[in-house]
N, C-alpha and C. Protein backbone atom coordinates (compact mmCIF):
# COMPACT_ATOMS: atom_id res chain seq x y z
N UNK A 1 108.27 118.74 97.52
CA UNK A 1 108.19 119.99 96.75
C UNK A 1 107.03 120.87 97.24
N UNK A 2 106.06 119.87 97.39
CA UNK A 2 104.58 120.86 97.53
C UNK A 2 104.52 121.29 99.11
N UNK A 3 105.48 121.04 99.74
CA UNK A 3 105.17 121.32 101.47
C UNK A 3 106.43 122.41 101.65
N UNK A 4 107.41 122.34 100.67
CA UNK A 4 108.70 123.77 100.62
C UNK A 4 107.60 124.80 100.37
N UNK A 5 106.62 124.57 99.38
CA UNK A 5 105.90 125.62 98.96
C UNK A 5 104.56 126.06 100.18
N UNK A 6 104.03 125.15 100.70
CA UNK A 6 102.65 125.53 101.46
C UNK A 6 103.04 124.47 103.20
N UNK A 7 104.04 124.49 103.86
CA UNK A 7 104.51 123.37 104.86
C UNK A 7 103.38 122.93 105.70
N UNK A 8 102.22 123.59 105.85
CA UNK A 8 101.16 122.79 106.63
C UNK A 8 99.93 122.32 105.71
N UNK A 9 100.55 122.08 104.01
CA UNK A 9 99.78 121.13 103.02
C UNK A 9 99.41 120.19 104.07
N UNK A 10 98.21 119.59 103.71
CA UNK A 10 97.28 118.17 104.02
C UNK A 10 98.47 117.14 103.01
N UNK A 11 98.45 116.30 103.80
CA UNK A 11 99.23 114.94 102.54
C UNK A 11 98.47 113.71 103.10
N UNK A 12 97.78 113.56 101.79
CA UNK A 12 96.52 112.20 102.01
C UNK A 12 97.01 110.65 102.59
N UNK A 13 97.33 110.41 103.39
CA UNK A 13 97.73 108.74 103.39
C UNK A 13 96.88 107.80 103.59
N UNK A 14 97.01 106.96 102.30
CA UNK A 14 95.29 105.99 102.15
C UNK A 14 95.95 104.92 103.25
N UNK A 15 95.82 104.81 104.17
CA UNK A 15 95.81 103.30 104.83
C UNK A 15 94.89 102.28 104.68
N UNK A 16 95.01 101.43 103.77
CA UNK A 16 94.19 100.38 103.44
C UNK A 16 94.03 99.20 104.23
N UNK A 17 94.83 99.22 105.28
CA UNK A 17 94.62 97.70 105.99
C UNK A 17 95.80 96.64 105.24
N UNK A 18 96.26 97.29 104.17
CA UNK A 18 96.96 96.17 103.61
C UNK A 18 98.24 96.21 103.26
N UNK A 19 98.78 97.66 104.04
CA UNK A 19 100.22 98.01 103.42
C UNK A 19 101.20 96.91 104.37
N UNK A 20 102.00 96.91 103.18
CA UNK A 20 103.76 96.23 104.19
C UNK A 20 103.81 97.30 105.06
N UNK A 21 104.46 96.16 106.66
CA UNK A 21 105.15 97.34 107.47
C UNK A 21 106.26 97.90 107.40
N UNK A 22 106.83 97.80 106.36
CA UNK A 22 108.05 98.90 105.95
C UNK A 22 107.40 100.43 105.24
N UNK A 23 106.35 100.60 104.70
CA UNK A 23 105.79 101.69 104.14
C UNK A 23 105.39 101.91 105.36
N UNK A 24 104.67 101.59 106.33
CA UNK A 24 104.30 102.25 107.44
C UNK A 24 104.99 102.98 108.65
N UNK A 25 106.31 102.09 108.45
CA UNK A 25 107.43 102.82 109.23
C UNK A 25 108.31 104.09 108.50
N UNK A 26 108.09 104.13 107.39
CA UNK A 26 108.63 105.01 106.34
C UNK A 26 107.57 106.15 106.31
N UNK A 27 106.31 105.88 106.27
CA UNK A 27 105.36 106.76 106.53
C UNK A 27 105.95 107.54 108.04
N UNK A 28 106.17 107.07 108.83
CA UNK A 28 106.33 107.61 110.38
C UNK A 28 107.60 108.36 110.51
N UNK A 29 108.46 107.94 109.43
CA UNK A 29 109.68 108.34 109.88
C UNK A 29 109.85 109.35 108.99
N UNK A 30 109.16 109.75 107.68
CA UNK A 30 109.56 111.44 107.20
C UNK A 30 108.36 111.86 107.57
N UNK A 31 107.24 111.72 108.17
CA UNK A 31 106.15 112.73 108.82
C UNK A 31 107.09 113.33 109.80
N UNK A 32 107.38 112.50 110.46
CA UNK A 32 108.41 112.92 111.83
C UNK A 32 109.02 114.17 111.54
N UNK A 33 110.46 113.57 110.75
CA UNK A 33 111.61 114.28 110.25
C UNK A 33 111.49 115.45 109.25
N UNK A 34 110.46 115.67 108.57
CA UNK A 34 109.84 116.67 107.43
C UNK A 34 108.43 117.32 108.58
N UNK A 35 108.08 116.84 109.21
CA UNK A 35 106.89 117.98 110.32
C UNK A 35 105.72 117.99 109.45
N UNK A 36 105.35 116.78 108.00
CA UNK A 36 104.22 116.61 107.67
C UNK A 36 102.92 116.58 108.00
N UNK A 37 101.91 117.44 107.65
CA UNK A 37 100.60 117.44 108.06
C UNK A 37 99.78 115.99 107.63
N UNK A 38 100.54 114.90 107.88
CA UNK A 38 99.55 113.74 107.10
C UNK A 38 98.09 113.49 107.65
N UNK A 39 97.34 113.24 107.05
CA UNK A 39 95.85 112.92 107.21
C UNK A 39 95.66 111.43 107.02
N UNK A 40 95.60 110.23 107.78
CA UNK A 40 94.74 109.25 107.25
C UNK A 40 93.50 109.14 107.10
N UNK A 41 93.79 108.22 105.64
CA UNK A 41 92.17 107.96 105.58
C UNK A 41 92.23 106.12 105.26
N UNK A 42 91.29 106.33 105.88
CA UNK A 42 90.72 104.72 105.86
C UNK A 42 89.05 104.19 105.65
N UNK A 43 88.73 103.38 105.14
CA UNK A 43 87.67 102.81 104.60
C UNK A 43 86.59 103.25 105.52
N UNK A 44 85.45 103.27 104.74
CA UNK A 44 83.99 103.45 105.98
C UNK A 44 83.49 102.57 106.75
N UNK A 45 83.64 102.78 107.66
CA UNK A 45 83.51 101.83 108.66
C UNK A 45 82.11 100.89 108.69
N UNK A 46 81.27 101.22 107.70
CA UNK A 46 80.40 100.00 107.57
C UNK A 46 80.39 98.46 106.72
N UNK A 47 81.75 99.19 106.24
CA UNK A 47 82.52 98.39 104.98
C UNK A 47 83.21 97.03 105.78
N UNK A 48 83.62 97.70 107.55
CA UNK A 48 84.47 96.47 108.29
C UNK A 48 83.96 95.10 108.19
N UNK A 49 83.07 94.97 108.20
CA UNK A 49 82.85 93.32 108.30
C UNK A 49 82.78 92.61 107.37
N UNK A 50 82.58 93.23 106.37
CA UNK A 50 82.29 92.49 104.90
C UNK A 50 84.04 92.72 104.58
N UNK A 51 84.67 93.32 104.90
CA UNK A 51 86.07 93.30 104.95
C UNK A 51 86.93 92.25 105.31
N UNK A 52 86.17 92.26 106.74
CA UNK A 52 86.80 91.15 107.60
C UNK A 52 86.59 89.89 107.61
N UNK A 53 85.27 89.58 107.06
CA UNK A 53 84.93 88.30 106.29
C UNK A 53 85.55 87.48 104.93
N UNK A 54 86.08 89.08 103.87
CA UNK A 54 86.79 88.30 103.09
C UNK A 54 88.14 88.72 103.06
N UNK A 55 89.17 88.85 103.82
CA UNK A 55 90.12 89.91 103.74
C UNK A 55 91.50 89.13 103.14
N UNK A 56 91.60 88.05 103.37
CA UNK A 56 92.15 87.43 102.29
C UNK A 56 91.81 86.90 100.60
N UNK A 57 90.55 86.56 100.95
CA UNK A 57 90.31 86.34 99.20
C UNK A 57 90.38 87.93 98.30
N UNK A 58 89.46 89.02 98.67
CA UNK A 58 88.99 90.43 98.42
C UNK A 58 90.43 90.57 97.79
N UNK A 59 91.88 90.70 98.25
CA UNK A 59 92.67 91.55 97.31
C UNK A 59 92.76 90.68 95.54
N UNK A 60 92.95 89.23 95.90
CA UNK A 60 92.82 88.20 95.30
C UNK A 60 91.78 87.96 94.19
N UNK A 61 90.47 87.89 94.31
CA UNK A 61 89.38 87.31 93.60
C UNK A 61 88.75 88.58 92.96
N UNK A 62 88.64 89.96 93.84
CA UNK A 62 88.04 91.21 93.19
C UNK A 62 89.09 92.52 93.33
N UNK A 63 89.91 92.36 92.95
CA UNK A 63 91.30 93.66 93.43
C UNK A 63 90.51 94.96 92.77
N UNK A 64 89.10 95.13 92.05
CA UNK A 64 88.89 96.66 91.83
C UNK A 64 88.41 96.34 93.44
N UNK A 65 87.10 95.77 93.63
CA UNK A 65 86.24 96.09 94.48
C UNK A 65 86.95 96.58 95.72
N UNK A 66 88.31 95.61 96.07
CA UNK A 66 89.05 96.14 97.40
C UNK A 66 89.58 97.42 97.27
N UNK A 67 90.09 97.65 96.12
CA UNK A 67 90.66 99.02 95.87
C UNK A 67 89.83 100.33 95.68
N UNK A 68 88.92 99.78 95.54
CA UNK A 68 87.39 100.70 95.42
C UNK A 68 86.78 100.86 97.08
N UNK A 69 86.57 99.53 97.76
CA UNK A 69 86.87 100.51 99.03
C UNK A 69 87.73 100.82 99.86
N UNK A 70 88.98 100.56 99.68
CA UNK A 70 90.01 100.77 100.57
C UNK A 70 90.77 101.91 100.16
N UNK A 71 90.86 102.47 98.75
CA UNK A 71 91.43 103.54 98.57
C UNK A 71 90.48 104.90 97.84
N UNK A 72 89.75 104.15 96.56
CA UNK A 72 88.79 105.20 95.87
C UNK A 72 88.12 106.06 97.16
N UNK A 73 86.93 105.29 97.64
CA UNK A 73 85.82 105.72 98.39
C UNK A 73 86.28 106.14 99.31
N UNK A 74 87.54 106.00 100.22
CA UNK A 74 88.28 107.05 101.57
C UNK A 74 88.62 108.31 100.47
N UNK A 75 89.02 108.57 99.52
CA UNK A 75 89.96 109.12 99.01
C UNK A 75 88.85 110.40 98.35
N UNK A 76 87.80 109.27 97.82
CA UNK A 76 85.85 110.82 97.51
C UNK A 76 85.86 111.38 99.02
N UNK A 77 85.26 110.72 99.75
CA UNK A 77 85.12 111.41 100.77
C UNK A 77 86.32 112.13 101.36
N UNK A 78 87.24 112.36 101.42
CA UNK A 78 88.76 113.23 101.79
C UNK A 78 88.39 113.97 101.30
N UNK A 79 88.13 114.39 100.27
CA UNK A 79 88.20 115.07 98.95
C UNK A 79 87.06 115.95 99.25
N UNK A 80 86.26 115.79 99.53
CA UNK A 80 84.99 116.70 99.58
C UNK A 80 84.69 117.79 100.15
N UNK A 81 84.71 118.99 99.82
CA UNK A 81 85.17 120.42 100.57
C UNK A 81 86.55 120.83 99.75
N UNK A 82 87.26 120.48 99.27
CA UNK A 82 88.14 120.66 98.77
C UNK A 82 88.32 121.22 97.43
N UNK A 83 88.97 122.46 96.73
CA UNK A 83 88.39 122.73 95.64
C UNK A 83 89.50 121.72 94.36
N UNK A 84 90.53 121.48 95.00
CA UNK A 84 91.95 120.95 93.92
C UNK A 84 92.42 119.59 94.85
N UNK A 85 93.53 118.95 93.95
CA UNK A 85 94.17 117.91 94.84
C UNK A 85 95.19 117.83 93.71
N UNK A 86 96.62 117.77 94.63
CA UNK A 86 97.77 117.12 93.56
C UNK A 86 98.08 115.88 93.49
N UNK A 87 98.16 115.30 92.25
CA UNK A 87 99.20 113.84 91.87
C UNK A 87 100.33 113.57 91.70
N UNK A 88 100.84 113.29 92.12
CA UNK A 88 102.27 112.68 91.55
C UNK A 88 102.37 111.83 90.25
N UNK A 89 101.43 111.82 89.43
CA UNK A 89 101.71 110.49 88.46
C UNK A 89 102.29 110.80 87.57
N UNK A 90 102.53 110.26 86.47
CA UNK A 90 103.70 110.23 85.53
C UNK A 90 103.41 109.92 84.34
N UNK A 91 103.36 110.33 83.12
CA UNK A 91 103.00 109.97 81.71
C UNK A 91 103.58 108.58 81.62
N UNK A 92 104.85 108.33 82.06
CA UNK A 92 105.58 106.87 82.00
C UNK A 92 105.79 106.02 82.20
N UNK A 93 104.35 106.27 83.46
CA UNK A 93 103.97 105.01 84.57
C UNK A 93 103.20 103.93 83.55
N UNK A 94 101.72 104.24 83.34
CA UNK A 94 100.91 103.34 82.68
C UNK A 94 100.48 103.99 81.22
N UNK A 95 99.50 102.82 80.64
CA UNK A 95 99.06 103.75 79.11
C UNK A 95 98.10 104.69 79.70
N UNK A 96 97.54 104.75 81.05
CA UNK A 96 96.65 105.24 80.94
C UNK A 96 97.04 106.69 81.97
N UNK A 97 97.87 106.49 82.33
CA UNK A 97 98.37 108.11 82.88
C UNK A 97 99.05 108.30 81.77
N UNK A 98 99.77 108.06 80.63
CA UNK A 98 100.24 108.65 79.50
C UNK A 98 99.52 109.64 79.03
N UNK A 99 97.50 109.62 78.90
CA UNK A 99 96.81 110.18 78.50
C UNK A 99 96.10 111.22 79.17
N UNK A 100 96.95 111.49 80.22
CA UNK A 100 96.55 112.47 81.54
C UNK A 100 96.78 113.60 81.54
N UNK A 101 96.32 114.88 81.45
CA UNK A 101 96.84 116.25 81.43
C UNK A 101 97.10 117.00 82.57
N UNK A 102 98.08 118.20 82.44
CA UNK A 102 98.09 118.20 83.43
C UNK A 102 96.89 118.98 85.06
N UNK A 103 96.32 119.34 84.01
CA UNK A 103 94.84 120.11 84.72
C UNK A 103 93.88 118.99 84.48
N UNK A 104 92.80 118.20 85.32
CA UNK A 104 91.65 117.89 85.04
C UNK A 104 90.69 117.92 85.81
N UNK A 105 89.85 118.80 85.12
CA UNK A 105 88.67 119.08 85.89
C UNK A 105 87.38 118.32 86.09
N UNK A 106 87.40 117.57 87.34
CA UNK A 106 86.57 116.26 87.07
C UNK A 106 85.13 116.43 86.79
N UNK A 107 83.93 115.98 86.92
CA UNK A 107 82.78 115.96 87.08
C UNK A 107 82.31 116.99 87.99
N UNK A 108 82.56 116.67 89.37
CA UNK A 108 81.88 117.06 90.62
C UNK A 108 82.55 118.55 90.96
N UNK A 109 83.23 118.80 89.86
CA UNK A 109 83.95 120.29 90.48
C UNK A 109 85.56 120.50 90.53
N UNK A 110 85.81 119.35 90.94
CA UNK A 110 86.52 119.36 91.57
C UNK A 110 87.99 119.11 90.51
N UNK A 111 88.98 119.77 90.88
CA UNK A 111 90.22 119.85 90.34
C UNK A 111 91.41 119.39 90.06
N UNK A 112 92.04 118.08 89.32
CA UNK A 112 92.83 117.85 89.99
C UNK A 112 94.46 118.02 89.26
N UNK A 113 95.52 118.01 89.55
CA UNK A 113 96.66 118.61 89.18
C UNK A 113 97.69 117.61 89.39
N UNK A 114 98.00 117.21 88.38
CA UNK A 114 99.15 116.59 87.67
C UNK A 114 101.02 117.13 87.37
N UNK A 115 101.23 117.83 88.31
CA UNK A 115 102.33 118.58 88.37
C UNK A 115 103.54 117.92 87.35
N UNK A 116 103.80 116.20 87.75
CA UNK A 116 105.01 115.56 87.45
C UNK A 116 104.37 114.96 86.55
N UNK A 117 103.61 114.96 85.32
CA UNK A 117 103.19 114.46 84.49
C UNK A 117 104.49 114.39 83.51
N UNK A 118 105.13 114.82 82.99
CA UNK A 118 106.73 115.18 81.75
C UNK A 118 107.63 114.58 82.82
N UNK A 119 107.95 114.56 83.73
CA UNK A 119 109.15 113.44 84.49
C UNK A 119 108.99 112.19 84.19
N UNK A 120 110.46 112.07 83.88
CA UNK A 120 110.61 110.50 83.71
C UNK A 120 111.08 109.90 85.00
N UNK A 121 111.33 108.60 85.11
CA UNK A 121 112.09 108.09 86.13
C UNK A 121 113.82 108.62 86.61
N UNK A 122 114.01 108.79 85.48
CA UNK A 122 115.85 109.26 85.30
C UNK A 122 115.13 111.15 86.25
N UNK A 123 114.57 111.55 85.61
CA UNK A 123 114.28 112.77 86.34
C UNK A 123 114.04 112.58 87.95
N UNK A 124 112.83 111.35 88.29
CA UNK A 124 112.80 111.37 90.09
C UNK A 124 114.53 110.88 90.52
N UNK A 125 114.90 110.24 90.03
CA UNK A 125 115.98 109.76 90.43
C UNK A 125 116.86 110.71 90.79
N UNK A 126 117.11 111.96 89.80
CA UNK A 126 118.05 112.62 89.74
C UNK A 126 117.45 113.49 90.65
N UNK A 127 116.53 114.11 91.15
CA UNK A 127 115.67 115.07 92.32
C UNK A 127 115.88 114.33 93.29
N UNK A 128 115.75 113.28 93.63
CA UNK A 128 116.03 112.36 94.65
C UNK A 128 117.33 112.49 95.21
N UNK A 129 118.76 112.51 94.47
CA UNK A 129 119.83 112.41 94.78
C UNK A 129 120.10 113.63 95.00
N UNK A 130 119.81 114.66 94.34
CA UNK A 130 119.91 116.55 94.42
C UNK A 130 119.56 116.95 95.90
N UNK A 131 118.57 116.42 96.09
CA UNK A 131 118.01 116.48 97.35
C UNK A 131 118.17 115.85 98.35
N UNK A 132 118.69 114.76 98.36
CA UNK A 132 119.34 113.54 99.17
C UNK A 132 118.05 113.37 100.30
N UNK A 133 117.15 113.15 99.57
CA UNK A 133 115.81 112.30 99.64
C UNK A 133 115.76 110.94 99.99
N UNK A 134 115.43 110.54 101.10
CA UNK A 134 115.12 109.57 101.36
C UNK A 134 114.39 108.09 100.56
N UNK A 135 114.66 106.86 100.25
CA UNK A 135 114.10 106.15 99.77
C UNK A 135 113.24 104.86 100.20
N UNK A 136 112.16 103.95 99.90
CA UNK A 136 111.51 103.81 100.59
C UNK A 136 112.32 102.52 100.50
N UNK A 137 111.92 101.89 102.13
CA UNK A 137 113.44 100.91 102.49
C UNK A 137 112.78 99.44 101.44
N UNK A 138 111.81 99.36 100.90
CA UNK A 138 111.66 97.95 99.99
C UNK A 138 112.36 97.91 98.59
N UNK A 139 112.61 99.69 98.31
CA UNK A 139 113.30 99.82 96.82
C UNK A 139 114.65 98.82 96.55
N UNK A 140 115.42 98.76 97.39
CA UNK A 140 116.59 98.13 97.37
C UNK A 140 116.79 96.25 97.36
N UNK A 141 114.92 95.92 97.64
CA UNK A 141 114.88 94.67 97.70
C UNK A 141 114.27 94.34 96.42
N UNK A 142 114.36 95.14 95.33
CA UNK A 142 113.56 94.84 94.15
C UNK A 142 112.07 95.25 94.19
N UNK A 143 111.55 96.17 95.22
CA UNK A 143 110.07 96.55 94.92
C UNK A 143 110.82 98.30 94.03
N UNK A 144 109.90 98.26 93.11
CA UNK A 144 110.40 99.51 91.95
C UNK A 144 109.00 100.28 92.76
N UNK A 145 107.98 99.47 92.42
CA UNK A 145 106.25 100.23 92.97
C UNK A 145 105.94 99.81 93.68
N UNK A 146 105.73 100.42 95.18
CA UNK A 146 105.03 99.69 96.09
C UNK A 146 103.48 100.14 96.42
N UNK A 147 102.48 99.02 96.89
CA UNK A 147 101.49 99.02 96.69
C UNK A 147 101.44 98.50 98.31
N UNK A 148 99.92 98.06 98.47
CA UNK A 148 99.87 96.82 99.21
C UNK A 148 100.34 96.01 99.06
N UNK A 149 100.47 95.03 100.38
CA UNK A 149 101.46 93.96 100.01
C UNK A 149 100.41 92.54 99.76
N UNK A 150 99.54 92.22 99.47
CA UNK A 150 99.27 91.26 98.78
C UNK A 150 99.55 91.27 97.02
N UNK A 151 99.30 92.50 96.83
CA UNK A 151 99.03 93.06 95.04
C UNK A 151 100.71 93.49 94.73
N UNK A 152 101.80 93.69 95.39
CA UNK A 152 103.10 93.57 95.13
C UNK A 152 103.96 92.75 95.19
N UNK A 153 104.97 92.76 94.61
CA UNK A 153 105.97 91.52 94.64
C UNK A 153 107.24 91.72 93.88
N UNK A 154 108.53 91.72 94.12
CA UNK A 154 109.71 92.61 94.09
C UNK A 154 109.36 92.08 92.56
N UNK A 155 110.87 92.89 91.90
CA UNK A 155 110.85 92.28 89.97
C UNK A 155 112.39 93.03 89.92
N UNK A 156 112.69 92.07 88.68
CA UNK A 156 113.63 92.13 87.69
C UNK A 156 114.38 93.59 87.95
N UNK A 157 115.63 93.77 87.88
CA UNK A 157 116.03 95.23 87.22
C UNK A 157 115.75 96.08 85.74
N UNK A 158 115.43 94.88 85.03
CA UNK A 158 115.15 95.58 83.98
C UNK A 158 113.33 95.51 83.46
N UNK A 159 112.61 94.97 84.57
CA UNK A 159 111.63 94.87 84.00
C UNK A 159 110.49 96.43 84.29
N UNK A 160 109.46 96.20 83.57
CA UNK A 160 108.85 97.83 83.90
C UNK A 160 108.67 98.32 85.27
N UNK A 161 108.72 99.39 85.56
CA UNK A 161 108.66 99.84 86.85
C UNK A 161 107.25 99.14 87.52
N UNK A 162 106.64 99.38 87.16
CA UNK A 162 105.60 98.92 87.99
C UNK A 162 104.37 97.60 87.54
N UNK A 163 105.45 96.80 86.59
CA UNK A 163 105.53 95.42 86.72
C UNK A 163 105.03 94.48 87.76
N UNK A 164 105.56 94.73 89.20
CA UNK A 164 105.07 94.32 90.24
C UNK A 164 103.75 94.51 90.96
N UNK A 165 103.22 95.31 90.33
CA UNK A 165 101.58 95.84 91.15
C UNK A 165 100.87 94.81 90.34
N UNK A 166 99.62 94.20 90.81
CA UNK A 166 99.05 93.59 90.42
C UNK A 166 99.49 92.17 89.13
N UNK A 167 99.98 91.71 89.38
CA UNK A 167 101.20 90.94 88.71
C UNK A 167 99.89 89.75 87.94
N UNK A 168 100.19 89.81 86.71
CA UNK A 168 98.92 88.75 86.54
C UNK A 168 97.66 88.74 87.07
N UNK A 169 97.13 89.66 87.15
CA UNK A 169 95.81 90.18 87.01
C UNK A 169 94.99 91.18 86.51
N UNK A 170 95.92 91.17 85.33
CA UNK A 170 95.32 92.21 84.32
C UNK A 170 94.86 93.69 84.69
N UNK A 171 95.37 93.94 85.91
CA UNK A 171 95.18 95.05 86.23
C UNK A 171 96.50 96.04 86.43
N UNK A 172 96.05 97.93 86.48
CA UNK A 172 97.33 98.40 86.60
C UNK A 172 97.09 99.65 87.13
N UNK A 173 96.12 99.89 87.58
CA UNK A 173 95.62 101.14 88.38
C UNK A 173 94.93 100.82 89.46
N UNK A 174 94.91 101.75 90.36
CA UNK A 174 93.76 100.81 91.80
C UNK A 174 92.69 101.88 91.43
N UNK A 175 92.46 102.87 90.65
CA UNK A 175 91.46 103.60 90.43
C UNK A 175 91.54 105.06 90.35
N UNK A 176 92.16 105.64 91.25
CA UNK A 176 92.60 107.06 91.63
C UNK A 176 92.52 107.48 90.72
N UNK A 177 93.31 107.17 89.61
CA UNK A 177 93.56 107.93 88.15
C UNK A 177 92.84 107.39 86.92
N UNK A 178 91.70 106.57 87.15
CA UNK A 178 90.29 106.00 86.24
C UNK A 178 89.47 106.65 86.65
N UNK A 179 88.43 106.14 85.66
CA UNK A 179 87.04 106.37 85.78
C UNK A 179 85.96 105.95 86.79
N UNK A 180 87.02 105.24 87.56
CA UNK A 180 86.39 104.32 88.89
C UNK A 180 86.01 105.62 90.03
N UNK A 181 86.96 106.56 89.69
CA UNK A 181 87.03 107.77 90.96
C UNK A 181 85.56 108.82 90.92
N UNK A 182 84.97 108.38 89.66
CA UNK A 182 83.58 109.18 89.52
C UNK A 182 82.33 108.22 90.04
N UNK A 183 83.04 106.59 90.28
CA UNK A 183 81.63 105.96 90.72
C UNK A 183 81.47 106.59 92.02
N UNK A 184 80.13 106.43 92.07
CA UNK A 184 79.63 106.09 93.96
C UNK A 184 79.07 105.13 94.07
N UNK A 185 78.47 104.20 93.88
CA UNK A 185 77.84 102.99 94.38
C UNK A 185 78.36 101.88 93.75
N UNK A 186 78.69 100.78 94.57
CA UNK A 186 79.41 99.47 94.42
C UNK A 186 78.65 98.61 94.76
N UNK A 187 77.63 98.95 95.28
CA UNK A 187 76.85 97.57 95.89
C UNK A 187 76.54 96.41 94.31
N UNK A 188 76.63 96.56 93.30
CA UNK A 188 76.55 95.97 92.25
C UNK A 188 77.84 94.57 92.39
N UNK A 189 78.74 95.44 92.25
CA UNK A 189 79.72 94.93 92.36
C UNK A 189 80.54 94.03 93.53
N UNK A 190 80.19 94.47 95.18
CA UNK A 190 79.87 93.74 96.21
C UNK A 190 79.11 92.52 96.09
N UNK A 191 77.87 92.24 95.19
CA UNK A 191 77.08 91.86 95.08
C UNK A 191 77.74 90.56 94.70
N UNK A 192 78.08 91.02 93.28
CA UNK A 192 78.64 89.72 92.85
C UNK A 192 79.92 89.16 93.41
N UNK A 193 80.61 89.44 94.32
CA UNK A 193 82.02 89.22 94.83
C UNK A 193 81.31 87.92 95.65
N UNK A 194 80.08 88.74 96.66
CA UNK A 194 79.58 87.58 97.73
C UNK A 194 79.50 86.67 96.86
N UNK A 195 78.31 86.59 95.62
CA UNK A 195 78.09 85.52 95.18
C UNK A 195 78.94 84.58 94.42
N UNK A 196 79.93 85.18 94.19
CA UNK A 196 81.55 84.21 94.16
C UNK A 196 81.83 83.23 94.79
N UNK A 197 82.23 84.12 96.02
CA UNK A 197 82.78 84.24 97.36
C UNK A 197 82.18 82.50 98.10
N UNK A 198 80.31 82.35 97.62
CA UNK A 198 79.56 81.60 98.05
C UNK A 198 80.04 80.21 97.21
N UNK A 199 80.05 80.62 96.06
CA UNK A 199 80.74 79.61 95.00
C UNK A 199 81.77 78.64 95.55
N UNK A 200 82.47 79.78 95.77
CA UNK A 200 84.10 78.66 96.28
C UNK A 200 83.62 77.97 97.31
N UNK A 201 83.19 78.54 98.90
CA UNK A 201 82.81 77.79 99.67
C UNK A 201 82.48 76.86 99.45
C-alpha cells in the first residue's frame, strides 16, 4: 500500500541472524518483483561476539535481551533522522497492540503510525486475495506468524494467530511495539544473561 503511494519508501528489514530461509528468499523475491527500496538492518557490530558465544542459548534463556539486540537497537538506530515510521500492527494481534493508537508520538520525537490498527485478519486476507498478493511460502505449513526460527513453530488451524511466536515463554512481543523501544542501555541485562550463562556451564 505504502510504496503505490511513495514507490522509493525505505522498507526496514530487521535481519536478525535468525530468520528461516524461506523469509529470506521471500524477502528477495518481492524486493525483486515490486522494485522495493529495502534497507537492512542488523545488530551493532560490537554486539558480534557476545552473540556468537551464546547464539544458541540467547534466543532460548533471554528472548528480550536477543530481541533487544537483534531487532530493538538496529531498529533506534534506523530510525534516527527520521521524523515518522509506519506499522503494520493490528488491534487483534496481542493485548497489547489492542491498546495502540493510531498516531504515537514517542518520547524522542519521533512519530509513529499505525495505519492497520481496525483490520482484522478476515480484512488482510481479503486485500490479499483483491490484490493477488503474494504469501509467505511457511503460511501453508501452519506458520500463521512468522518470526525467527528458533522463537516459531507451525500451530493448529484454529489456534490464535500468533500462538506460535514465542511458544511457552511467556512472551508475545519482541519489543518494537513496548516500552522496550524507549530503552538504550542493556548492559544490565547482558549482565545477568552472562551470569546465567556461567551457571549452566
Amino acid at each position: 500500500m505504502a510504496t503505490r503511494i511513495i514507490p522509493n519508501l525505505p522498507v526496514l528489514f530487521i535481519d536478525t541472524g535468525y530468520h528461516f530461509w524461506d523469509t529470506l528468499m521471500f524477502r528477495e523475491k518481492i524486493a525483486e518483483e515490486w522494485g522495493l527500496n529495502i534497507i537492512d538492518l542488523r545488530r551493532a557490530s560490537h554486539w558480534d561476539s557476545f552473540v556468537r558465544q551464546n547464539a544458541r542459548a540467547l534466543p532460548v534463556e533471554d528472548p528480550n535481551l536477543c530481541c533487544y539486540l537483534n531487532k530493538v537497537q538496529p531498529m533506534q538506530t534506523a530510525l534516527k533522522g527520521y521524523k515518522a515510521w509506519i506499522s503494520g500492527i493490528r488491534r487483534d494481534q496481542t493485548a497489547v497492540r489492542a491498546r495502540a493508537n493510531f498516531l504515537e508520538l514517542q518520547e524522542d520525537g519521533l512519530l509513529k503510525i499505525n495505519p492497520l490498527l481496525n483490520w482484522t485478519k478476515a480484512d488482510v486476507s481479503r486485500y490479499i486475495e483483491e490484490h493477488d498478493l503474494p504469501s509467505h511460502p511457511l503460511y501453508e505449513k501452519g506458520y500463521r506468524s512468522v518470526g525467527c526460527a528458533p522463537c516459531t513453530i507451525a500451530i493448529g488451524v484454529n489456534d490464535d494467530e500468533r500462538a506460535g511466536r514465542w511458544a511457552g515463554r511467556g512472551k508475545i512481543e519482541c519489543g518494537l511495539h513496548t516500552a522496550m523501544f524507549s530503552k538504550k542501555d542493556i548492559s544490565e541485562s547482558q549482565n545477568e544473561f552472562q551470569m546465567d550463562m556461567t551457571k549452566v556451564k
